[in-house]
Structures are given as structure tokens and as C-alpha cells.
Protein backbone atom coordinates (compact mmCIF):
# COMPACT_ATOMS: atom_id res chain seq x y z
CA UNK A 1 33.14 23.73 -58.06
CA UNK A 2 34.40 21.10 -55.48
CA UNK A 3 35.19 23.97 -52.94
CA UNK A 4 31.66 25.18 -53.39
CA UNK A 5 30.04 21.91 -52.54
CA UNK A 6 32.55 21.27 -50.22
CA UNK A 7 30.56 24.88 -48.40
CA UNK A 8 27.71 24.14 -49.32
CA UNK A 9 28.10 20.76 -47.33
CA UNK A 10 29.17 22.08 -44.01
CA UNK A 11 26.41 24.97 -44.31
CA UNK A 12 23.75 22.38 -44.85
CA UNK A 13 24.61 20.28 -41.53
CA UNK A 14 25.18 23.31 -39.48
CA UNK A 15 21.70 24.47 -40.24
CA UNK A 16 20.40 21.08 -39.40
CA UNK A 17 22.47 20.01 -36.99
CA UNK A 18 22.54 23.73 -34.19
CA UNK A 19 20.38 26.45 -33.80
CA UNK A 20 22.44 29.88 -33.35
CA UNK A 21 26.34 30.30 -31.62
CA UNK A 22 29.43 28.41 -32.06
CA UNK A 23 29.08 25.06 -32.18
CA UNK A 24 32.39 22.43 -33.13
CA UNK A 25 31.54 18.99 -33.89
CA UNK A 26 28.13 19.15 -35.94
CA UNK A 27 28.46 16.11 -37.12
CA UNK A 28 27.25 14.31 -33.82
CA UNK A 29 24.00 15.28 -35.52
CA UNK A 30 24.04 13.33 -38.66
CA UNK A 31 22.30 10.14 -38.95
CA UNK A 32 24.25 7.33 -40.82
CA UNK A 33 21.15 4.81 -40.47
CA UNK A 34 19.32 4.26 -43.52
CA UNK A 35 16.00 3.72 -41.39
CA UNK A 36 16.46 6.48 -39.27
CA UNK A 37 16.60 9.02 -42.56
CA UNK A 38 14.40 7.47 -44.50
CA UNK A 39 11.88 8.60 -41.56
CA UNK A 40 12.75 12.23 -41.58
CA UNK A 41 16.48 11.85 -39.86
CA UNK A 42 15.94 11.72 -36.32
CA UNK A 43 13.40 9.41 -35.18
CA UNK A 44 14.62 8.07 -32.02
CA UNK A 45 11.69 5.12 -31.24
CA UNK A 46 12.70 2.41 -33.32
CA UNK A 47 12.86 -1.06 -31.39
CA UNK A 48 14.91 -3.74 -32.37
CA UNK A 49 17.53 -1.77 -34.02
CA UNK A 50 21.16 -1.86 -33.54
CA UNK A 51 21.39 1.47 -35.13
CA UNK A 52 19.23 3.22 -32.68
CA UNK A 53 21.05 3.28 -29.75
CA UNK A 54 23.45 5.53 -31.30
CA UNK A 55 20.89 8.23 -30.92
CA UNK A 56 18.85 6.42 -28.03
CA UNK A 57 21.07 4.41 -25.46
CA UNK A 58 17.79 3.55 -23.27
CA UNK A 59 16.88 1.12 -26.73
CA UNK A 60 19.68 -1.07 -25.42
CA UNK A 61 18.61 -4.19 -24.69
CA UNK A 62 19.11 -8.23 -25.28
CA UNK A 63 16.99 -7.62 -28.55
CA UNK A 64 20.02 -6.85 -30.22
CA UNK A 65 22.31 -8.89 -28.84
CA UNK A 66 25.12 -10.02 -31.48
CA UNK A 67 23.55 -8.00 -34.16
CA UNK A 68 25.87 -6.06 -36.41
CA UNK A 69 25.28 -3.10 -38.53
CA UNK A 70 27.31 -1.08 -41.14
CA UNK A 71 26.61 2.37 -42.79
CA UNK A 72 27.33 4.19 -45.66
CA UNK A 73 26.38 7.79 -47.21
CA UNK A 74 28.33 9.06 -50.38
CA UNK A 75 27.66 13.18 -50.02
CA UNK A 76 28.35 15.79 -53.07
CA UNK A 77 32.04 16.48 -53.52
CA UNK A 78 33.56 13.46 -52.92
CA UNK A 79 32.55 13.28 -48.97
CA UNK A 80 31.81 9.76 -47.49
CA UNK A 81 30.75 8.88 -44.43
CA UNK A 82 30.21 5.68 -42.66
CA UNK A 83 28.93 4.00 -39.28
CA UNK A 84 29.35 0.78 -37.55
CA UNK A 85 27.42 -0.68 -34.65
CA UNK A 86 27.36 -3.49 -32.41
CA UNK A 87 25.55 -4.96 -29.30
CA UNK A 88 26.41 -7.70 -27.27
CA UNK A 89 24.67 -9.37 -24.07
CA UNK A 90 26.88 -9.64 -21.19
CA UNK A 91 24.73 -11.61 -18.72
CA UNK A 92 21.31 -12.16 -18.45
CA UNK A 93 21.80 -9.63 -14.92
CA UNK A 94 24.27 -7.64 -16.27
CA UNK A 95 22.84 -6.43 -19.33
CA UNK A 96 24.02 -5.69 -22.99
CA UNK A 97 26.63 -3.46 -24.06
CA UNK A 98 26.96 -1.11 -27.20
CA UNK A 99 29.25 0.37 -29.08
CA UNK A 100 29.20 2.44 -32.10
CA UNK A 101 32.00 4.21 -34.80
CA UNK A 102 31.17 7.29 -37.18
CA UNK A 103 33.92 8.46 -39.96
CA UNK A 104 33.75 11.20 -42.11
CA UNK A 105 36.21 11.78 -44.71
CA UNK A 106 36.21 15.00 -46.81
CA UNK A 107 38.95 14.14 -49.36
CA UNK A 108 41.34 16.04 -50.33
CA UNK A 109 40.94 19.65 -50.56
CA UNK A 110 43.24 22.24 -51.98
CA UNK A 111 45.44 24.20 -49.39
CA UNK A 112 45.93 28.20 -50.81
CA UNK A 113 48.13 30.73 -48.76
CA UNK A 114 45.83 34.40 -47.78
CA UNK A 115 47.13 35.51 -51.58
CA UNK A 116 44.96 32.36 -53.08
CA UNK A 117 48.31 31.03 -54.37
CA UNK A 118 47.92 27.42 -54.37
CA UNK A 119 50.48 25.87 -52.13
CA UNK A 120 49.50 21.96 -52.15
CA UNK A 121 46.34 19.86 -50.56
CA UNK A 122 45.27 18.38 -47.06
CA UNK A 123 42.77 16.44 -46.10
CA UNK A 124 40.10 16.68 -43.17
CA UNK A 125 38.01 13.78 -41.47
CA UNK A 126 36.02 13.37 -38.11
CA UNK A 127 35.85 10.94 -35.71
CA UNK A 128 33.54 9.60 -32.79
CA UNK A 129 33.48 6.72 -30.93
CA UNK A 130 30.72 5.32 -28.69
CA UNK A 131 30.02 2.70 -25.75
CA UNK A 132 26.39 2.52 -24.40
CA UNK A 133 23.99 0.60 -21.76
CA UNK A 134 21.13 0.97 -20.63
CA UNK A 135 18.87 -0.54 -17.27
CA UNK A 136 15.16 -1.16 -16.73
CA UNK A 137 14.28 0.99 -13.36
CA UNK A 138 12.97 -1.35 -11.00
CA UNK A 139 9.05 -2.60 -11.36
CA UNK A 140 8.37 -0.32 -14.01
CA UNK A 141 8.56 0.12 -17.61
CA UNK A 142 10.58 2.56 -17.74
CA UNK A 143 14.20 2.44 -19.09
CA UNK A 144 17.05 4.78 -18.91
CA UNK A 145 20.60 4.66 -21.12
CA UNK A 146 24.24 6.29 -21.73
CA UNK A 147 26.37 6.87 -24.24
CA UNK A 148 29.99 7.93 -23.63
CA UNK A 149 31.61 9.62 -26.91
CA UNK A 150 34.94 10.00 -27.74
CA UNK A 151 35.39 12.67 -30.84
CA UNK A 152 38.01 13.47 -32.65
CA UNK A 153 38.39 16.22 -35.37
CA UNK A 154 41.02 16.36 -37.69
CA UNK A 155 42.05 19.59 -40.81
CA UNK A 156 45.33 19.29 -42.45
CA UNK A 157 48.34 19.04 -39.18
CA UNK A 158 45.36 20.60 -37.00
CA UNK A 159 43.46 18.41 -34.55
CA UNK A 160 40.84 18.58 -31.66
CA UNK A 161 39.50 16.43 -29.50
CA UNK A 162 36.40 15.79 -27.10
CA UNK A 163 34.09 14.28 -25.31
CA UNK A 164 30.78 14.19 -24.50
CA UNK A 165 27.72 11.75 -23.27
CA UNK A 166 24.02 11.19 -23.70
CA UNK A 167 21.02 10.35 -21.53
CA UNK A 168 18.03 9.29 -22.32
CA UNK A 169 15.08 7.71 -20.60
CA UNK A 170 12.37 5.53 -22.22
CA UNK A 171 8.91 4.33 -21.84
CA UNK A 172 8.23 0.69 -23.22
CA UNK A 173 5.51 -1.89 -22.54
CA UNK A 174 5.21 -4.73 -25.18
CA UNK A 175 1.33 -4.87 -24.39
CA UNK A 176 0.95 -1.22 -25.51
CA UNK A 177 1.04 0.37 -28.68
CA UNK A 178 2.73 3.70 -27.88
CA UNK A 179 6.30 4.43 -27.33
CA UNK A 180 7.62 7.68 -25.82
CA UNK A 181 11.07 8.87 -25.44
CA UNK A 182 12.98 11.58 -23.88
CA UNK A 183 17.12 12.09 -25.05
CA UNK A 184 19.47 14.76 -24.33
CA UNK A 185 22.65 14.55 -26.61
CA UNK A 186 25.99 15.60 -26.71
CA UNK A 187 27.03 17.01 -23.19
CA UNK A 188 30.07 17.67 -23.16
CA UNK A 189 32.89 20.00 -23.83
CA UNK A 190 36.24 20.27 -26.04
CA UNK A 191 39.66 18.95 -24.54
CA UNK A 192 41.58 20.14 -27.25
CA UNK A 193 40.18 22.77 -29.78
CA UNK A 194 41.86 23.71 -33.00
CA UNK A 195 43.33 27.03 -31.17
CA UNK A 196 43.24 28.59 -27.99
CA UNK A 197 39.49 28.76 -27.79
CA UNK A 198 36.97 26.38 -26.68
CA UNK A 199 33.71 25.89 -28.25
CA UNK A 200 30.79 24.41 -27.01
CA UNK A 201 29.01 21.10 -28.72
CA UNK A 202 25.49 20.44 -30.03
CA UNK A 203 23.65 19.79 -27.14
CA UNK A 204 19.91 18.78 -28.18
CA UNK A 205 16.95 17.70 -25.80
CA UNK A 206 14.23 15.89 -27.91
CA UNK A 207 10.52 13.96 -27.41
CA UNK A 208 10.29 11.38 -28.91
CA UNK A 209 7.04 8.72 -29.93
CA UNK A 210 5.76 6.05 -32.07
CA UNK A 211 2.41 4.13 -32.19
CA UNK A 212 1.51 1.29 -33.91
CA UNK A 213 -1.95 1.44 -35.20
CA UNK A 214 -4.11 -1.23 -34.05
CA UNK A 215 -5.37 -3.77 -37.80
CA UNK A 216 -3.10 -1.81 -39.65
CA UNK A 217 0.25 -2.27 -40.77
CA UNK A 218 1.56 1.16 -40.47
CA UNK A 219 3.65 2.61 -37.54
CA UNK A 220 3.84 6.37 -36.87
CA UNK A 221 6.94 8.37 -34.94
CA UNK A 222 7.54 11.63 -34.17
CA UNK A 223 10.18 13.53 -33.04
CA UNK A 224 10.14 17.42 -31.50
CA UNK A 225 13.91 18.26 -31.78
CA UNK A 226 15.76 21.02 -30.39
CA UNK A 227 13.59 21.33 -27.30
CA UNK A 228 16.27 23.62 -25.67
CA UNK A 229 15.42 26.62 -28.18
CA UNK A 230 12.85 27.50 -28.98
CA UNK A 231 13.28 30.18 -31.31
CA UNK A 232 14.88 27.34 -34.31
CA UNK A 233 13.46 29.21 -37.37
CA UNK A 234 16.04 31.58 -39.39
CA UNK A 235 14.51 33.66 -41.91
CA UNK A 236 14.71 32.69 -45.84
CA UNK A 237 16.48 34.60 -48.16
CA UNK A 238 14.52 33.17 -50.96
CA UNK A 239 11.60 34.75 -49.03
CA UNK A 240 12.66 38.16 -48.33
CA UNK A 241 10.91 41.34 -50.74
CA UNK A 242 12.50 44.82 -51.80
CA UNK A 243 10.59 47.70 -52.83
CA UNK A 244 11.16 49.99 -55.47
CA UNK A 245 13.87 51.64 -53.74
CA UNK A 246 15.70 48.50 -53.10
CA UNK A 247 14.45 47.96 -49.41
CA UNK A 248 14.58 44.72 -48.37
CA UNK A 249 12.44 43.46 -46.35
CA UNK A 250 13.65 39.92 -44.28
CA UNK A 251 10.92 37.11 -44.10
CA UNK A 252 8.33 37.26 -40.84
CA UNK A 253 8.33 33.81 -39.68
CA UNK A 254 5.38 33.32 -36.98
CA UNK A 255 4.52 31.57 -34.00
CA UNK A 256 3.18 28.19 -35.03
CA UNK A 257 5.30 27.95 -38.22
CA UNK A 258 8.42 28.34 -36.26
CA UNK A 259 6.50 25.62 -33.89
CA UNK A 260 6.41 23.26 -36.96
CA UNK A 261 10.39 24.00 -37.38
CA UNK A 262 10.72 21.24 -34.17
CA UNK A 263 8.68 18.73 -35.48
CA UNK A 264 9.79 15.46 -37.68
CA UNK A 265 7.44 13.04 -38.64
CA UNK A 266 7.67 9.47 -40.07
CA UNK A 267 5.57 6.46 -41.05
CA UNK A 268 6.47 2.85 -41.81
CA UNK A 269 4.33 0.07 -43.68
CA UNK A 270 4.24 -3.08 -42.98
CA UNK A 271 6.98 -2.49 -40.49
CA UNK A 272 7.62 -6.19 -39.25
CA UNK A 273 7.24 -7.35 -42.99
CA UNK A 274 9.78 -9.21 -44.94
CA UNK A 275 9.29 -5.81 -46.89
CA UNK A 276 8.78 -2.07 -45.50
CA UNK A 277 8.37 1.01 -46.74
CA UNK A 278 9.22 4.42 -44.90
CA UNK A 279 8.40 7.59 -45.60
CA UNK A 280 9.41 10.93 -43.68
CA UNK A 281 9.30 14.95 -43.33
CA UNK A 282 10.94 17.63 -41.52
CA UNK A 283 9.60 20.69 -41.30
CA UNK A 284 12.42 22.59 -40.98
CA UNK A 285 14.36 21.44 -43.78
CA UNK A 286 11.40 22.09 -45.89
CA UNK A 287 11.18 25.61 -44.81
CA UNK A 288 15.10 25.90 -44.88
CA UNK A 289 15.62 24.98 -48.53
CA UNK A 290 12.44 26.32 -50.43
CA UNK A 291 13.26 28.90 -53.04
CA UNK A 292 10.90 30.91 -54.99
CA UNK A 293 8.73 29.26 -57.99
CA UNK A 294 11.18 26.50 -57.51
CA UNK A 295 10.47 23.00 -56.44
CA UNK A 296 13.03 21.83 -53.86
CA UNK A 297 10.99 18.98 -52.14
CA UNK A 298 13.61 19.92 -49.27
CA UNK A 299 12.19 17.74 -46.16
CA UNK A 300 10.79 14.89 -47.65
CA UNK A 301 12.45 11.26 -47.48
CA UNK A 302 11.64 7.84 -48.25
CA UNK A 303 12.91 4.01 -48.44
CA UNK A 304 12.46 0.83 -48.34
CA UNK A 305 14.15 -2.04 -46.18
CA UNK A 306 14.10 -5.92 -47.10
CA UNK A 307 14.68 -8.80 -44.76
CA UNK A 308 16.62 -12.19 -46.00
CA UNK A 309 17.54 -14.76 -42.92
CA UNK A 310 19.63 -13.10 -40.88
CA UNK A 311 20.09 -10.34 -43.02
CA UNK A 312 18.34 -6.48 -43.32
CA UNK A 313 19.12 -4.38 -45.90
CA UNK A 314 17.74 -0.58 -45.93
CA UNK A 315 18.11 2.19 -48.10
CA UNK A 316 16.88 5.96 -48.00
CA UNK A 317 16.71 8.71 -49.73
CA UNK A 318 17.28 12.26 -48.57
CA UNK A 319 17.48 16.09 -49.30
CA UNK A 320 20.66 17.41 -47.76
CA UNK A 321 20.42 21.06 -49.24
CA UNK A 322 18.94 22.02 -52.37
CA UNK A 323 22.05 21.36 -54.44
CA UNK A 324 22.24 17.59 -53.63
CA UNK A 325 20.50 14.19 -52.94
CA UNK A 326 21.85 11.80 -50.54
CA UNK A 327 21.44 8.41 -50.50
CA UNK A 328 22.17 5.71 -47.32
CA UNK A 329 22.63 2.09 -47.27
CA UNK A 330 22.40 0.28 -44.45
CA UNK A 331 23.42 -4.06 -43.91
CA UNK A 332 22.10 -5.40 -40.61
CA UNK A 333 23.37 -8.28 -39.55
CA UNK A 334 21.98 -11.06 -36.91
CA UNK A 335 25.51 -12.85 -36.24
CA UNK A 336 23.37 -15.58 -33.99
CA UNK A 337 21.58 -16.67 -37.24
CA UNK A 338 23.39 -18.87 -39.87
């Protein structure tokens, strides 16, 4: 049972987190910020949040200077995983820098020889480190931001190792309600693979808004993800028909609903609140994990987040896959406030 969760993990992240070929490191493309998934898992417009820039780097600013923020996600079979970030203000000229740690830890799994003979157990974990800044161009509002990543991938004596950066640029004007955002993630390449071939990472170019609505305390964001492929939809076995002589026939997906399959969407009340409540869907996972006469509610998340002092605590709840719930807690912590 633990070695079928333990698959039905990594299928559920590669789905979400590439589109079609090889792809190592998918788990650049799991959020560890209870905010972030509570909004559908990869809003990237969320000021004011240490978190963010791990997804964003052009959301580094003094904002979250000496804030600190840590992450944790139990997953099905025993899998944990767990985030750190931190900002800190150089100068008022130079900037602020940002830095970021994400650890996942599988357990330990049981090691069988090609007979299925049982030989002992090993364990498998991933690692990625991150520094980020980010600049506001000249006279405008527009900023742009880096991350540099460091990744390292570890399964039983087997290793690899990588790196890879992200760019983003943002528009921001605190006298307008409307934020848009533009990232590309994870460009970069393998410096060590597990054996003699290289595999490419899980590059992703997404949009990016929010807007506050004007008398009301309710923020929208969206987020069109995998903007460089367009074709994101893969056809649903639970979906697929056979006629009486046991031809099957594969489900048709369309035009606009693979359209849908790149859009996330997420609203917050009473987002500057002492308490908040976030709600979030993505279309894709909804499509992804529906099974016939069954109700999955695959796509749909929710939380809350409370604010004490200098303290923020947020929690969210998720659909990984249709086997398994996932929930995220997240402690933000204003180190300047006692």
C-alpha cells in the first residue's frame, strides 16, 4: 500500500507540475505556502509576502524586510515536505535580498532486486536552494527579479544535481488596484544526472494578476500557467467509452476546455483583515482527477490565515490526486516586531 501511494504521489506532481517529455526535478513546481495553495497553487501576485518571491523574485522588496517564514505539508505515505524563507534589506540603495530552502523527504522505501526479492530499504529526498533580488526600472513602475537555484536530488547512493534561475518582471503602482505579472521558471539544465543522460527541467512561462475590488473586501488573482504549451490537456481515462466490441474510444478534449486547463483562479476576503479567508480552483486538476459518477472535488482549495502582532499563521487545504488531501501550514514571522 505504501509503494502505491508512494506512485501515486510522484504521478500526481508530474501531471501538475510538466506538460509532456522528460522532465527531472518536478518538484520546483510545488508550492509549500499555505496562501499560495489555498488560492489554487500558483498565484504569483501576492504583495507583502515573504513566501512569494519563491515563485516571483520581482515581489522583492523592503516590505519584507526581516520577515521570516516556515512551511510544512505532510503528503500520503509518510512524505513531508517543508520550506523556509527569508528577506533582508541591505541598504536603502542597494535593495533587499532573498533567500529560500525546499526539502522533501520520502522516507524510507523498500529496496527489491529485478526478482522482487527484498534486499533492504533506502531513502530518497530533494533539495533546492534559492537567493533572489529584484530592482525597480528607472521612473516607472515596473519591477523586474531573479532567482538563482541550486537543486539537489538524492535516491538511495544515487545523486544529481542542478541548477537553474528565474525571471520575472512586474507591474505595481500602490494608487492602482490591478497587479500584473509575467515569470518564467526554472531555466536551467542538469550538472549531474542520475546516469549518463541529461534531462531537461520544468521550465514554465506564466501571466499573472490580481485586483482589488474597489468597497469591497475581496481580492481576485489569476494565473494562466504553462504559457509555453499550449496543448496542456491529456485525455481522461475515466472519460474514455467502448462499444460492444470492446472499442475504446479515448476522450475528445476541445479547444476552449483545453484553454481552461491554463487557467487558476483565486479570491481572498477581507485580505488585509486580522482574519482572511481564501478560496481557489484549477481547472486542470479538476479535469485531471474527475472519475465517473464519482465526486472528486479535484481543483478546489480553501483556507484561512489569522494575524497576531507580529505573527501570521495560514493554513490550506488541497486536492493532490484523488486518493489524498493535503493540508499546509504556514508561520510568518515579522522579526522587527516584538
Amino acid at each position: 500500500m505504501r509503494v502505491l501511494l508512494i506512485f501515486i504521489f510522484f504521478t500526481s506532481i508530474i501531471v501538475t507540475a510538466q506538460v509532456g517529455g522528460e522532465k527531472s526535478y518536478a518538484f520546483l513546481n510545488i508550492s509549500t505556502s499555505a496562501r499560495q495553495n489555498a488560492l489554487g497553487g500558483k498565484t504569483l501576485t501576492l504583495l507583502n509576502d515573504v513566501n512569494q518571491p519563491l515563485w516571483n523574485a520581482a515581489l522583492i522588496n523592503q516590505s519584507i524586510d526581516n520577515q521570516l517564514a516556515v512551511n510544512y505539508s505532510s503528503y500520503l505515505a509518510g512524505i513531508h515536505i517543508g520550506s523556509l524563507s527569508y528577506a533582508r534589506m541591505i541598504s536603502r540603495r542597494f535593495g533587499t535580498i532573498h533567500g529560500g530552502i525546499k526539502y522533501i523527504n520520502y522516507g524510507m522505501l523498500t529496496q527489491a532486486d529485478e526478482n522482487g526479492t527484498i534486499t533492504g530499504t533506502f531513502s530518497a529526498n530533494d533539495l533546492v536552494l534559492s537567493a533572489g533580488y529584484a530592482i525597480n526600472l528607472p521612473w516607472t513602475n515596473f519591477y523586474a527579479g531573479a532567482n538563482l537555484k541550486l537543486i539537489n536530488s538524492s535516491i538511495s547512493s544515487y545523486s544529481s544535481f542542478g541548477i537553474a534561475t528565474d525571471f520575472s518582471l512586474l507591474y505595481y503602482n500602490p494608487y492602482q488596484s490591478y497587479v500584473f505579472t509575467l515569470v518564467f521558471r526554472n531555466m536551467g539544465t542538469q550538472i549531474k544526472s542520475f546516469n549518463a543522460t541529461r534531462e531537461g527541467l520544468p521550465f514554465e512561462i506564466a501571466l499573472g494578476a490580481s485586483y482589488q475590488l474597489e468597497n469591497v473586501p475581496m481580492k481576485w488573482h489569476f494565473t494562466l500557467d504553462n504559457l509555453q504549451q499550449w496543448k496542456v490537456a491529456v485525455s481522461n481515462p475515466s472519460n474514455q467509452s467502448s462499444d460492444l466490441e470492446g472499442n475504446v474510444t479515448e476522450e475528445k478534449i476541445g479547444f476552449l476546455n483545453n484553454a481552461l486547463r491554463h487557467v487558476i483562479v483565486g479570491v481572498e476576503l477581507f485580505p488585509e483583515n486580522a482574519v482572511n479567508l481564501r478560496l481557489g480552483y484549477n481547472f486542470r486538476k479538476s479535469q485531471e482527477y474527475k472519475l465517473q459518477n464519482v465526486r472528486t472535488f479535484g481543483g478546489i482549495s480553501f483556507g484561512f490565515g489569522l494575524k497576531m502582532n507580529a505573527f501570521k499563521f495560514n493554513y490550506a487545504f488541497s486536492k493532490v490526486h484523488t486518493a489524498s488531501n493535503v493540508s499546509t501550514f504556514s508561520l510568518q514571522i515579522d522579526l522587527d516586531k516584538k
